[in-house]
Protein backbone atom coordinates (compact mmCIF):
# COMPACT_ATOMS: atom_id res chain seq x y z
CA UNK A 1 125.93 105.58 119.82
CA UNK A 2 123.58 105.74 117.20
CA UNK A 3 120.35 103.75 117.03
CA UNK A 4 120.86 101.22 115.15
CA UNK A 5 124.18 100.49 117.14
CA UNK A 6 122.18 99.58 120.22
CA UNK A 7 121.77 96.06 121.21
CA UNK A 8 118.39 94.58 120.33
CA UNK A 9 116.75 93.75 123.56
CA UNK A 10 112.93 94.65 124.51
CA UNK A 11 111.09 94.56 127.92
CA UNK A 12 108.47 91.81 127.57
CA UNK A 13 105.73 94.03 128.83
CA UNK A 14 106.48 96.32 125.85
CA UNK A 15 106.28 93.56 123.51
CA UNK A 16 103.16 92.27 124.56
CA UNK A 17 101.49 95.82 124.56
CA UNK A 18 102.82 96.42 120.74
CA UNK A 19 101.80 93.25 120.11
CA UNK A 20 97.88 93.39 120.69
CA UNK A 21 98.16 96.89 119.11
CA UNK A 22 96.36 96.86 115.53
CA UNK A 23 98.83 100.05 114.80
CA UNK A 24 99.48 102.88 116.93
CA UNK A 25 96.53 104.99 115.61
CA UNK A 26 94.50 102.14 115.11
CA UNK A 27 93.35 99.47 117.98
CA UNK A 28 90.89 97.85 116.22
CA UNK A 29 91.28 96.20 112.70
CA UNK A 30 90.28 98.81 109.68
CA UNK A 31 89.39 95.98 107.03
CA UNK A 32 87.09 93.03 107.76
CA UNK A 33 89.21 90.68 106.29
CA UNK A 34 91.93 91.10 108.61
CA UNK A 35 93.15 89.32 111.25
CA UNK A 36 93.49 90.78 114.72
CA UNK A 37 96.94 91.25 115.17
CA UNK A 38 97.76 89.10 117.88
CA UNK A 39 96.60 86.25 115.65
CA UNK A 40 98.40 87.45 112.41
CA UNK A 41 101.35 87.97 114.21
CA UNK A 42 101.85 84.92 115.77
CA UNK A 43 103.98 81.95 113.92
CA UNK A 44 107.75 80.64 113.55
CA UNK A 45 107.77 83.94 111.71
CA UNK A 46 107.15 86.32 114.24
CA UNK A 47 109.05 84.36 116.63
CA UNK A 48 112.00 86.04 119.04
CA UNK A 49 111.47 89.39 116.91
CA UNK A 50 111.50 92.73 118.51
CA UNK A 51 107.80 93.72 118.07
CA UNK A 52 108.42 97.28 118.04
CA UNK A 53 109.94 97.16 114.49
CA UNK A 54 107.06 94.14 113.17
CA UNK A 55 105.61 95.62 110.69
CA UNK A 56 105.88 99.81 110.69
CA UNK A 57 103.93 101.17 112.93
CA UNK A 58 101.62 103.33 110.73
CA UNK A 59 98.81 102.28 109.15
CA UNK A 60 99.03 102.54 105.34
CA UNK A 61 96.31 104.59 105.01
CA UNK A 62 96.89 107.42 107.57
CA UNK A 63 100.29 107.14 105.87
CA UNK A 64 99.02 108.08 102.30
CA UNK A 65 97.24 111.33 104.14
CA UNK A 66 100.39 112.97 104.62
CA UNK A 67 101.30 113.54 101.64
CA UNK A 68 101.44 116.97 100.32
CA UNK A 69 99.62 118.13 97.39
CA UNK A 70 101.49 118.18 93.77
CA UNK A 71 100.59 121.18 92.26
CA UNK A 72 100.19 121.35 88.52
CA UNK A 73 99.73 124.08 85.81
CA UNK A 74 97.58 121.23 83.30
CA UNK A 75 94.74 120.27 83.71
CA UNK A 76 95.30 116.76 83.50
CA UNK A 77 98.35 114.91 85.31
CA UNK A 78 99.46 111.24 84.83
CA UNK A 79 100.37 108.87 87.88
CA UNK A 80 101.98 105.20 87.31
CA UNK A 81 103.31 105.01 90.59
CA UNK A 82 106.60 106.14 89.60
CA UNK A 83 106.82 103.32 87.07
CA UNK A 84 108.54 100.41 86.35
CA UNK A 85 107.75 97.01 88.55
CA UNK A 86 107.29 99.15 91.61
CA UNK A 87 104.29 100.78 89.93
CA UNK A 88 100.95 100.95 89.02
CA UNK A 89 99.35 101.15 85.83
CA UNK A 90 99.19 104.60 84.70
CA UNK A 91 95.60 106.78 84.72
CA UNK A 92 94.90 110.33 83.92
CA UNK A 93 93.68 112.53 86.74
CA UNK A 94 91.30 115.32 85.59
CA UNK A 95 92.55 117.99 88.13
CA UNK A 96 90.32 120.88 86.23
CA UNK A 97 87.84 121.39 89.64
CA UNK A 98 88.75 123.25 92.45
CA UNK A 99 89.42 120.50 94.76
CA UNK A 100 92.17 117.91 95.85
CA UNK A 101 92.05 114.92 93.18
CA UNK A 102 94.02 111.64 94.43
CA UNK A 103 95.42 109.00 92.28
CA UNK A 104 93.10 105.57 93.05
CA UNK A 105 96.09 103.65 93.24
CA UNK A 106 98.29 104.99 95.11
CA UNK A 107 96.50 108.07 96.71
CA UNK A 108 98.99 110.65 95.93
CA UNK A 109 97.06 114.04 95.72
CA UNK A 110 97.17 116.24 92.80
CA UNK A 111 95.22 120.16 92.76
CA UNK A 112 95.71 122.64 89.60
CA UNK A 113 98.00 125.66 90.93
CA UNK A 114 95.14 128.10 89.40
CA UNK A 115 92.77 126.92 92.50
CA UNK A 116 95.50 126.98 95.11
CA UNK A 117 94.55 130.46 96.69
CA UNK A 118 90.41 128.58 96.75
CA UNK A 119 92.14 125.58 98.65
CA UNK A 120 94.38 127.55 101.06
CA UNK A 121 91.33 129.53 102.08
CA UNK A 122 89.33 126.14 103.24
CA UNK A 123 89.83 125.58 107.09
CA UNK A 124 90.65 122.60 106.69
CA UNK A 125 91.95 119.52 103.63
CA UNK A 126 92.45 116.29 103.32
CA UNK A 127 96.03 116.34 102.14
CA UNK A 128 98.19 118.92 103.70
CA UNK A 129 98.62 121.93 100.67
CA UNK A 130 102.79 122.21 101.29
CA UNK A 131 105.50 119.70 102.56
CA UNK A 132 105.67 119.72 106.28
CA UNK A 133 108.49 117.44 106.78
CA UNK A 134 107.04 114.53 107.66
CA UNK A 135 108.91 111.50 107.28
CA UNK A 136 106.77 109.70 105.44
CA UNK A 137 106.40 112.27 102.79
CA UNK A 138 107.90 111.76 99.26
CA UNK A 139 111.22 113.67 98.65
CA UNK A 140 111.12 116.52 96.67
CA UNK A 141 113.42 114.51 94.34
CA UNK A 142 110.94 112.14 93.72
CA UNK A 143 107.74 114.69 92.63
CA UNK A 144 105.94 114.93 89.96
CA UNK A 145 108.00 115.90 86.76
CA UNK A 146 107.59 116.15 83.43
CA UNK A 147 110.04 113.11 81.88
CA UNK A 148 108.55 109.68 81.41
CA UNK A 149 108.50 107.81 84.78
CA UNK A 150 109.30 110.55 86.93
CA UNK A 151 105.80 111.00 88.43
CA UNK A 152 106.90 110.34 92.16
């Protein structure tokens, strides 16, 4: 029985704990504009939901982190976001330094391939350098490429 075949039930206690949880690698709110989340989550929307699935876990921004560098042989790369309405508008990223350089969008990371051995030597980045399967990571399908809209 797979997953998704079970029958949606949750033990109240579990609710309640996932429910006061800002995220699991977050208790307390990261913005100061938002709400708490036992007050945002509260409502005829959130009502006889299984809390473990309301919203992803994750926060966004650890998220974003995990994402492996795309390595480049320019030394300039274009993000949009993968384009489209799902995007964002497209920048240039100056990638000529030896350092990590994110998109301010969408903080993908980009690095020039000449200062990969530089990067790999640091103890330790901000972006991991290669995939490490993580499934938040963007497929390898969806990576930066050199047609029109196929940054992501």
């Amino acid at each position: 029985m797979r997953d998704s075949d079970r029958p949606l039930q949750e033990m109240p206690e579990d609710s309640e704990r996932q429910r006061v949880m800002q995220a699991p690698n977050r208790k307390e709110p990261w913005s100061r504009s938002q709400q708490p989340r036992e007050r945002a989550m509260s409502g005829p929307r959130f009502e006889q939901t299984i809390m473990e699935y309301q919203p992803q876990p994750e926060a966004a921004i650890d998220l974003i982190h995990k994402q492996p560098v795309r390595w480049t042989k320019t030394r300039t790369v274009s993000c949009d976001g993968g384009g489209g309405p799902l995007g964002h508008p497209r920048i240039f990223i100056n990638v000529d330094k030896p350092q990590i350089c994110w998109c301010t969008y969408c903080g993908v990371p980009f690095a020039h391939e000449h200062h990969r051995k530089l990067l790999q030597s640091l103890p330790s980045t901000t972006y991991p350098l290669e995939p490490l399967g993580h499934p938040a990571e963007v497929p390898e399908s969806q990576r930066v490429s050199d047609e029109p809209f196929g940054q992501r």
